[in-house]
C-alpha atoms as a PDB file:
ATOM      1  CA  UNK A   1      -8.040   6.693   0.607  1.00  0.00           C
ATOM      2  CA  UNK A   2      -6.318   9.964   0.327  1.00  0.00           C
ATOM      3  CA  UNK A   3      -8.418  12.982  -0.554  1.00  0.00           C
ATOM      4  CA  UNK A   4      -6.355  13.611  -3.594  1.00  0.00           C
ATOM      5  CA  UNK A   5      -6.405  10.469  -4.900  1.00  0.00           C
ATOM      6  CA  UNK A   6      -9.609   9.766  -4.427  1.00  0.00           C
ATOM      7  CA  UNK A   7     -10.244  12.676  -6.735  1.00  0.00           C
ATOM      8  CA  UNK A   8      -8.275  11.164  -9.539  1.00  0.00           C
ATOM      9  CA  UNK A   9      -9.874   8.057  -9.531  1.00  0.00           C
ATOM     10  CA  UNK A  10     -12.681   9.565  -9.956  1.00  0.00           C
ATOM     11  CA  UNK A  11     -11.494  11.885 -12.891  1.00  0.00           C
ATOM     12  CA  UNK A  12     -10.618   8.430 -14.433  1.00  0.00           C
ATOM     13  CA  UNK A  13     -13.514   6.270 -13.645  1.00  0.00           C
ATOM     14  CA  UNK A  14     -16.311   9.311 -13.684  1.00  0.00           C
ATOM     15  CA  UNK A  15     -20.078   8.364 -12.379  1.00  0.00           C
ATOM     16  CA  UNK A  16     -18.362   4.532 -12.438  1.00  0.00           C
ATOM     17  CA  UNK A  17     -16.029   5.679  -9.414  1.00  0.00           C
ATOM     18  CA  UNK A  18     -18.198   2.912  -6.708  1.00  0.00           C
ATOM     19  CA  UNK A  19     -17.474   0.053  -8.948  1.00  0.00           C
ATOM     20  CA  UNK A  20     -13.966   1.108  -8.635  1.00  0.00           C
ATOM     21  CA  UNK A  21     -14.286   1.151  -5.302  1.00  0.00           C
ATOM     22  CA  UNK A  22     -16.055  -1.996  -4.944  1.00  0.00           C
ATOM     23  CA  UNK A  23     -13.451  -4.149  -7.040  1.00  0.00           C
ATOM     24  CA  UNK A  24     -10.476  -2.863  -5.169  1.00  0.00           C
ATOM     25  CA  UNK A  25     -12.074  -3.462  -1.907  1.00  0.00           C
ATOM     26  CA  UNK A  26     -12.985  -7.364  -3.342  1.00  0.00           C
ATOM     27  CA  UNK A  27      -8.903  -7.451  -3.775  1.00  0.00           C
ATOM     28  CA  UNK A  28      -8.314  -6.185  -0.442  1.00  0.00           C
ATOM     29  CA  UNK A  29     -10.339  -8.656   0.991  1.00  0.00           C
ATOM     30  CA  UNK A  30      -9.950 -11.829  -0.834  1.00  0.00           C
ATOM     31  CA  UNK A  31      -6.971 -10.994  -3.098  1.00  0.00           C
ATOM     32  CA  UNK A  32      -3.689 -12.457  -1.201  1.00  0.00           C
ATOM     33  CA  UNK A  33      -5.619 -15.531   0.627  1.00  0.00           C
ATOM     34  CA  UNK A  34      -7.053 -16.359  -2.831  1.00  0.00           C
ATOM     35  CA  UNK A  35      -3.266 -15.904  -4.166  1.00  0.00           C
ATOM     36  CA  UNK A  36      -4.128 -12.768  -7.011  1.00  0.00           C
ATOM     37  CA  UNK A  37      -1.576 -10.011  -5.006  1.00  0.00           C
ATOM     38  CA  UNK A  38       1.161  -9.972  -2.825  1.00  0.00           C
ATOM     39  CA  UNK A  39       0.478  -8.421   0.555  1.00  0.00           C
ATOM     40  CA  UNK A  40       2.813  -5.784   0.113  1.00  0.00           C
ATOM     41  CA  UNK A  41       0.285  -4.735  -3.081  1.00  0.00           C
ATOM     42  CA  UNK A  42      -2.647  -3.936  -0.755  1.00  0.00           C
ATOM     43  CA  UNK A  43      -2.096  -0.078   0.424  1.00  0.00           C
ATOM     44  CA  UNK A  44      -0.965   0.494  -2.646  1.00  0.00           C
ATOM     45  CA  UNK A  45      -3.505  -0.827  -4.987  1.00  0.00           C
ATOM     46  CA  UNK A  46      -4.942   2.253  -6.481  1.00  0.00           C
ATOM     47  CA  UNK A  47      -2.147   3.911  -7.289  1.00  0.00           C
ATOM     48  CA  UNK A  48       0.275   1.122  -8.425  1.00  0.00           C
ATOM     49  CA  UNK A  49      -2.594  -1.363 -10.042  1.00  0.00           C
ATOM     50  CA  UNK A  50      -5.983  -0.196 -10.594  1.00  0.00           C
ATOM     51  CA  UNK A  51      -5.797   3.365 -12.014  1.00  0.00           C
ATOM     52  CA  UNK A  52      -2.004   2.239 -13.373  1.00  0.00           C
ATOM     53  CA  UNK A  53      -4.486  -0.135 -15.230  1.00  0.00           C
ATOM     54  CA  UNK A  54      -7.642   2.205 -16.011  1.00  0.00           C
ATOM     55  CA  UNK A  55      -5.889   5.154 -17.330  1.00  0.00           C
ATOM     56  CA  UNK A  56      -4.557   2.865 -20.492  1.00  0.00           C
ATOM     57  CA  UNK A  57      -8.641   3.293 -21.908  1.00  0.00           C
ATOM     58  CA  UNK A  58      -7.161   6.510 -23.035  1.00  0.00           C
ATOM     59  CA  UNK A  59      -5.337   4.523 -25.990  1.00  0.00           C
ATOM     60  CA  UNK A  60      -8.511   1.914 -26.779  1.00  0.00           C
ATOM     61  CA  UNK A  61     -11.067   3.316 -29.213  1.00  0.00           C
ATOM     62  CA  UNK A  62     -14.583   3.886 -28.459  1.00  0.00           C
ATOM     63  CA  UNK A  63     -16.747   0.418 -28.845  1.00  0.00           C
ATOM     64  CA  UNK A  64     -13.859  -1.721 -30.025  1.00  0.00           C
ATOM     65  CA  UNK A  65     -12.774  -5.354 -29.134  1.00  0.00           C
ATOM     66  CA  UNK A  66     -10.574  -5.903 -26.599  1.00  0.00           C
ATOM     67  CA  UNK A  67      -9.242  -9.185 -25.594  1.00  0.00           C
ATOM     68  CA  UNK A  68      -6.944  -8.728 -22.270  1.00  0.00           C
ATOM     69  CA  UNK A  69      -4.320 -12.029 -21.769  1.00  0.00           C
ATOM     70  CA  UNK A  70      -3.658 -13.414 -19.183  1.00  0.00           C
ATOM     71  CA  UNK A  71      -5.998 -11.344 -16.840  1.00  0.00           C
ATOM     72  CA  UNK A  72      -5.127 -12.459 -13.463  1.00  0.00           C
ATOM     73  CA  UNK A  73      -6.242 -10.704 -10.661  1.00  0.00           C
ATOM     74  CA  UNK A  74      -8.326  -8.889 -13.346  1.00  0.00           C
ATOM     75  CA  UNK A  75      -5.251  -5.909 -14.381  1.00  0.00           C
ATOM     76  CA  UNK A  76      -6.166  -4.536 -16.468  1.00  0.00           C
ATOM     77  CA  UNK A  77      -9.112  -6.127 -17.749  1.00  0.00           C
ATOM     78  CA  UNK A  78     -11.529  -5.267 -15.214  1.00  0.00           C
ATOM     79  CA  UNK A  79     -10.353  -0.845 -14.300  1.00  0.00           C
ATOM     80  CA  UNK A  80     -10.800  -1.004 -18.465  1.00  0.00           C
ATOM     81  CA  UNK A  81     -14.524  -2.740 -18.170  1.00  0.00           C
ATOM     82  CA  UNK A  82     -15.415   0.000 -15.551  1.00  0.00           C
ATOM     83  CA  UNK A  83     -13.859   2.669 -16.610  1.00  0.00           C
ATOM     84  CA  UNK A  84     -15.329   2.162 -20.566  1.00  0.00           C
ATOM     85  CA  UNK A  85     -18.390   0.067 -20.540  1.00  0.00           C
ATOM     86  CA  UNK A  86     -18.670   0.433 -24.344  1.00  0.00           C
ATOM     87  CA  UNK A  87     -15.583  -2.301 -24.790  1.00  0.00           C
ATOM     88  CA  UNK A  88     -16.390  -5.304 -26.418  1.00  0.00           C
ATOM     89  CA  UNK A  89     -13.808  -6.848 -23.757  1.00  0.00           C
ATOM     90  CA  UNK A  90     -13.030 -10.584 -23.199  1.00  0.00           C
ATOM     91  CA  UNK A  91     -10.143 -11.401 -20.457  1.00  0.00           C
ATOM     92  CA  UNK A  92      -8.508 -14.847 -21.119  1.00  0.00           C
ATOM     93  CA  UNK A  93      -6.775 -16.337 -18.295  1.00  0.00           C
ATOM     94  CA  UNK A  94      -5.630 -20.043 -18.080  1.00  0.00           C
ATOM     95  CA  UNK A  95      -6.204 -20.751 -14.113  1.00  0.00           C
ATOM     96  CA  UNK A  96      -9.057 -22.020 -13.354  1.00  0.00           C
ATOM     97  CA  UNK A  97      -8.972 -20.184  -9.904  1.00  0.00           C
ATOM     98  CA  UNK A  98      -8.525 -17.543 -11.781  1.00  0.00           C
ATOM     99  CA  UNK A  99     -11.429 -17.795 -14.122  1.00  0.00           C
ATOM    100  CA  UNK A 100     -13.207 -18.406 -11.021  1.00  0.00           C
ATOM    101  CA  UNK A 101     -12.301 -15.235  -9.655  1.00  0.00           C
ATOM    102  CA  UNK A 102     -12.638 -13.051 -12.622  1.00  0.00           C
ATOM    103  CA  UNK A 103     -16.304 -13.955 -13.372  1.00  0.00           C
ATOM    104  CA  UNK A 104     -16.956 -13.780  -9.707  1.00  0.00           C
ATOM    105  CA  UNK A 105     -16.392 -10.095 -10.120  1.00  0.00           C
ATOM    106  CA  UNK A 106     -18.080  -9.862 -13.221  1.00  0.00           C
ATOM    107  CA  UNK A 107     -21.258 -11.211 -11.824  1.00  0.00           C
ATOM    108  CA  UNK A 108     -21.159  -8.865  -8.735  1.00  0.00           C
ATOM    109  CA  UNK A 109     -20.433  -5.665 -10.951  1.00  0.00           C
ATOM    110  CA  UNK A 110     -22.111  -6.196 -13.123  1.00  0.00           C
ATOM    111  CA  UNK A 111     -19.827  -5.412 -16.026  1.00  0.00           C
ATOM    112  CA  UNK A 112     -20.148  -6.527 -19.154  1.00  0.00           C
ATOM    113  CA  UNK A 113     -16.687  -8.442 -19.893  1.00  0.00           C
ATOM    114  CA  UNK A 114     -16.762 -12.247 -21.169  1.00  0.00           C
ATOM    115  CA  UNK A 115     -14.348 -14.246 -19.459  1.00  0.00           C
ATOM    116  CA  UNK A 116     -12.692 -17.159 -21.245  1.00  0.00           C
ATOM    117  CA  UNK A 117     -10.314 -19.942 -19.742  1.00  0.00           C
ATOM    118  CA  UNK A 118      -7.837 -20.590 -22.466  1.00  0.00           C
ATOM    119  CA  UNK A 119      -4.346 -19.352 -23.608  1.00  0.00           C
ATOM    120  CA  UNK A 120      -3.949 -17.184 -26.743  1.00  0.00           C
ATOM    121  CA  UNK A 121      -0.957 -19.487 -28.530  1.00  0.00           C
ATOM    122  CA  UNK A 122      -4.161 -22.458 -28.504  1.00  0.00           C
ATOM    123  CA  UNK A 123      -5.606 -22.651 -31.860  1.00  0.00           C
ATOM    124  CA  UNK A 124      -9.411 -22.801 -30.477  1.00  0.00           C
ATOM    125  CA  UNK A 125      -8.410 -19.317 -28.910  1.00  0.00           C
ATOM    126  CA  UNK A 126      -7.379 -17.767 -31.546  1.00  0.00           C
ATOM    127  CA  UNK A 127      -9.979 -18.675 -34.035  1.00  0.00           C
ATOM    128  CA  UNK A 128     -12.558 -17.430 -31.146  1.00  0.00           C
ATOM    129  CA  UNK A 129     -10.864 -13.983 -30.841  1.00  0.00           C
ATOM    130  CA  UNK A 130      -9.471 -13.503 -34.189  1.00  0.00           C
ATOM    131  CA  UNK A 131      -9.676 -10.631 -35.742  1.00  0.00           C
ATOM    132  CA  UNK A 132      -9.488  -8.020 -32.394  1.00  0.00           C
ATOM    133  CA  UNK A 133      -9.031  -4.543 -32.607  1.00  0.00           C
ATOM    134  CA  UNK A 134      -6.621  -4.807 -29.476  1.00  0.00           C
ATOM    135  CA  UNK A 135      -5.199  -6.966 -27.215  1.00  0.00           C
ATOM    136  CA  UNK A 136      -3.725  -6.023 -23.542  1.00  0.00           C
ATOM    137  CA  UNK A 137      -1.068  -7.489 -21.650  1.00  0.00           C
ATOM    138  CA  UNK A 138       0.434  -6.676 -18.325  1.00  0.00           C
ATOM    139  CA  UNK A 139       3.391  -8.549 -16.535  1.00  0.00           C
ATOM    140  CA  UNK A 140       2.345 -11.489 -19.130  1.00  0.00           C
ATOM    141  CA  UNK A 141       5.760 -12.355 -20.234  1.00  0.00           C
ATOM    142  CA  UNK A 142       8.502 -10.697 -22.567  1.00  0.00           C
ATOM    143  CA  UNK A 143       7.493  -8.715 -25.141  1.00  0.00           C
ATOM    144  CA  UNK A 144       8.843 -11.608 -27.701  1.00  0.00           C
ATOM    145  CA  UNK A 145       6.721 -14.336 -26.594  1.00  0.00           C
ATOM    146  CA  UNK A 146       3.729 -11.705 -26.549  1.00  0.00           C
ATOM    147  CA  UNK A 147       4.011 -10.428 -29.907  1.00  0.00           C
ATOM    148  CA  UNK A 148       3.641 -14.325 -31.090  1.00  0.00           C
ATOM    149  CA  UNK A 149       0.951 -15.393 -29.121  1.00  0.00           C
ATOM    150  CA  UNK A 150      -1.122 -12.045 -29.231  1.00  0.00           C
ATOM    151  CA  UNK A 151      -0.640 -10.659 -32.757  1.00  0.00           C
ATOM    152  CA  UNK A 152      -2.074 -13.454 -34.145  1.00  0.00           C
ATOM    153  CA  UNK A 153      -5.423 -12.357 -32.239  1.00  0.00           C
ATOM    154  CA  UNK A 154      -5.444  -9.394 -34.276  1.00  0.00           C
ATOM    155  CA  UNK A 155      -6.539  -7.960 -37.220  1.00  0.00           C
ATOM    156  CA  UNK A 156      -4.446  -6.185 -39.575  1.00  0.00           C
ATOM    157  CA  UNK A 157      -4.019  -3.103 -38.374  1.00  0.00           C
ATOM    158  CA  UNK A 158      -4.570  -4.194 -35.036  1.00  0.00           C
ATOM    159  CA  UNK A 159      -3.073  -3.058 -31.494  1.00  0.00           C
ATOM    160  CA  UNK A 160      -0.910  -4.819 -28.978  1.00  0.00           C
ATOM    161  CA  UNK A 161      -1.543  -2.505 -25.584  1.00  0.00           C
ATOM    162  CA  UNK A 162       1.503  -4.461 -23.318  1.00  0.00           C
ATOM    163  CA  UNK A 163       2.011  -2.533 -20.161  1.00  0.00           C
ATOM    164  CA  UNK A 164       5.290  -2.261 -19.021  1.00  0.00           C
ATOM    165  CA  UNK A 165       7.435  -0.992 -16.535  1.00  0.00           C
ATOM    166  CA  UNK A 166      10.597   1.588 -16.705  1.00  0.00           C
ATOM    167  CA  UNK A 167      12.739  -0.507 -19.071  1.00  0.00           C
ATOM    168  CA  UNK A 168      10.321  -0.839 -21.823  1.00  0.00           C
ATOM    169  CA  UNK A 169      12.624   0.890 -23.951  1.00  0.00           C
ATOM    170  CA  UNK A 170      15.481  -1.667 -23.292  1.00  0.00           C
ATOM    171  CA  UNK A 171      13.138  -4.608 -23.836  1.00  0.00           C
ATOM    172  CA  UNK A 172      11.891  -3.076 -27.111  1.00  0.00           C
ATOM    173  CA  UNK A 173      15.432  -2.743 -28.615  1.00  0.00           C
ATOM    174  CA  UNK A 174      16.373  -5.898 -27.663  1.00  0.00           C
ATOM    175  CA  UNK A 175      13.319  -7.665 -28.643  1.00  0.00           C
ATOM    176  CA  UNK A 176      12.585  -5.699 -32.081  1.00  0.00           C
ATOM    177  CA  UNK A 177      13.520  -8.157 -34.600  1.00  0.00           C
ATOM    178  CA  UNK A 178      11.227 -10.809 -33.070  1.00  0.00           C
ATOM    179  CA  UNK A 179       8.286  -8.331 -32.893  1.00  0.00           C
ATOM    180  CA  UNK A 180       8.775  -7.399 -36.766  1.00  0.00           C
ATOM    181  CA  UNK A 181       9.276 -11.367 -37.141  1.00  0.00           C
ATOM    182  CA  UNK A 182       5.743 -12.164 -35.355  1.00  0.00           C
ATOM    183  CA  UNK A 183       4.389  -9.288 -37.763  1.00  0.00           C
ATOM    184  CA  UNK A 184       4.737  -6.395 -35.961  1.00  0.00           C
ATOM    185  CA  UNK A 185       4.912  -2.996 -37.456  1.00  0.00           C
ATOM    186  CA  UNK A 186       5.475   0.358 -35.529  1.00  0.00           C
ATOM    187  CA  UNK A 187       6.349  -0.998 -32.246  1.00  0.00           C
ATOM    188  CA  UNK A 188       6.896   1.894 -30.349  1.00  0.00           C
ATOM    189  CA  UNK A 189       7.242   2.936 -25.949  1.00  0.00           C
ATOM    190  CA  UNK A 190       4.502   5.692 -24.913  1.00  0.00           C
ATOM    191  CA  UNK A 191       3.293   6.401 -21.620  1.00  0.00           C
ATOM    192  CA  UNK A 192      -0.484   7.346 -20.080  1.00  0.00           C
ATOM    193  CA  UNK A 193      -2.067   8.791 -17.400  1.00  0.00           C
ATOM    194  CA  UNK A 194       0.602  11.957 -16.950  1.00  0.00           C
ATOM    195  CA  UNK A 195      -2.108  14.016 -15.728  1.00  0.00           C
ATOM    196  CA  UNK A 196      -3.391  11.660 -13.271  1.00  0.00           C
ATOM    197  CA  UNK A 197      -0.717   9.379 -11.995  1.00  0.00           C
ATOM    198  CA  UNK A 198       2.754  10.582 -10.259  1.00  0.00           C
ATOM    199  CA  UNK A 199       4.076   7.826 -12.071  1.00  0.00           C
ATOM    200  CA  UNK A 200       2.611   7.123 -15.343  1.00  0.00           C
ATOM    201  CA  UNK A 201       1.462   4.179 -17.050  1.00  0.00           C
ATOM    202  CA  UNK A 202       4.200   3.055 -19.684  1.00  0.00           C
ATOM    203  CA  UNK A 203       3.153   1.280 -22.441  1.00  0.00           C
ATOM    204  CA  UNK A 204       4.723  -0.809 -25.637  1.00  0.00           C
ATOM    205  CA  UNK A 205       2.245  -0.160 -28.594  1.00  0.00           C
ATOM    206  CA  UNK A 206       2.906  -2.809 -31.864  1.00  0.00           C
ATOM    207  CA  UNK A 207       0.105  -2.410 -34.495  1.00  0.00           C
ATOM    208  CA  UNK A 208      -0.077  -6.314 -36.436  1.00  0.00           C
ATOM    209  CA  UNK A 209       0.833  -5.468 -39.988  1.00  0.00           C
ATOM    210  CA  UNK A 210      -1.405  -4.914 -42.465  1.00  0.00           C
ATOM    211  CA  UNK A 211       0.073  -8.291 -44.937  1.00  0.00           C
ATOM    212  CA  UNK A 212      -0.048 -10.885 -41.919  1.00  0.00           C
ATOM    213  CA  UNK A 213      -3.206 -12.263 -42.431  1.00  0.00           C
ATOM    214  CA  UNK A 214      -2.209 -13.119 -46.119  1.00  0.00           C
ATOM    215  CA  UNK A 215       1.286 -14.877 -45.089  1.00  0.00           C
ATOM    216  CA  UNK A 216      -0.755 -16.727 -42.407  1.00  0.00           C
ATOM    217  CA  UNK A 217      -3.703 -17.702 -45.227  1.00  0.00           C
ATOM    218  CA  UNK A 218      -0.363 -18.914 -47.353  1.00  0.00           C
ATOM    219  CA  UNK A 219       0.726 -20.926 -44.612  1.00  0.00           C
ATOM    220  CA  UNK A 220      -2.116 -22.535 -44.123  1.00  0.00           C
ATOM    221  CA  UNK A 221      -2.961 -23.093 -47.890  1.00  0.00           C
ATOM    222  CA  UNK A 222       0.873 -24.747 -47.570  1.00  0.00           C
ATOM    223  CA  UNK A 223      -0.398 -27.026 -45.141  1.00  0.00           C
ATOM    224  CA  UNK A 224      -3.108 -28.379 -46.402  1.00  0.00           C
ATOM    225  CA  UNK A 225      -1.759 -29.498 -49.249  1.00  0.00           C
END
């Protein structure tokens, strides 16, 4: 690793810097045979995945639950885990290779992250994780079918954290009425990491309104009768 960037990974991760180091070495190693990167993402893993990832912690507040979907090779969920061991953070990921992978990690870090196999639209999901203060996304899907399967994760007042890449701003505008639809309120583009990255980490933030859980409790009283 450069010099230079070695010094703003460790601005980012602080005394936490070797597990950094550690988990991107585990994806250099086992992440394209095991199917988690491409192998034109290896020499440019810090830059483009890990401290794109870590530098979003900047948005989370301190201590709060975090639920990152569909975790993957473990962006962002596990930079975020390093970089702010005070998260309450459970990654949900579907694969079972996957889940393998992620707790695999875990275990050798020694983080403290939950990882649960599971998709957030399933109904056992979201009564587990209800009630989040945020939930992270990145390269998920669309930022229509995220708003309705990870709002409903949230609490009112809630955060949606969906990493994105330059045409964020497009997506939002043409996805706005199905964010407000899926109870989203103040969707808005903002970026992270400008004194860190050459590139900075752009984000979509949508908070989940503060009325949705009552419409959902109506809809449910609807249904059971």
């Amino acid at each position: 690793m450069a010099a230079a960037l070695e010094d703003r990974a460790k601005r980012v991760f602080g005394d936490h810097y070797p597990k950094a180091v550690a988990f991107t070495d585990l994806l250099v190693e086992h992440g394209v045979e095991r199917g988690l990167i491409g192998p034109r993402e290896v020499d440019r893993l810090w830059e483009r995945h890990v401290l794109n990832s870590a530098v979003v912690a900047e948005l989370l507040p301190r201590g709060c639950r975090v639920v990152d979907v569909g975790s993957g090779a473990g962006l962002p969920g596990i930079p975020l885990a390093i970089a702010r061991p005070d998260l309450q953070l459970t990654m949900l990921e579907p694969m079972a290779r996957r889940v393998a992978w992620l707790t695999e990690v875990v275990d050798a870090l020694g983080l403290t992250a939950e990882v649960l196999r599971g998709r957030a639209e399933e109904a056992a999901v979201r009564e587990r994780l209800a009630d989040s203060d945020v939930v992270t996304a990145r390269a998920v899907a669309p930022l229509e079918r995220l708003a309705r399967w990870c709002l409903p994760l949230l609490r009112p007042g809630g955060q949606l954290v969906a990493l994105k890449g330059e045409s964020a701003a497009e997506e939002l505008e043409r996805d706005a009425q199905a964010v407000r639809r899926a109870g989203g309120t103040g969707a808005r583009v903002t970026t992270c990491g400008g004194d860190v990255l050459e590139l900075p980490t752009t984000v979509v933030l949508v908070e989940r309104e503060e009325q949705a859980s009552r419409r959902d409790g109506a809809r449910r009283g609807r249904k059971d009768r």
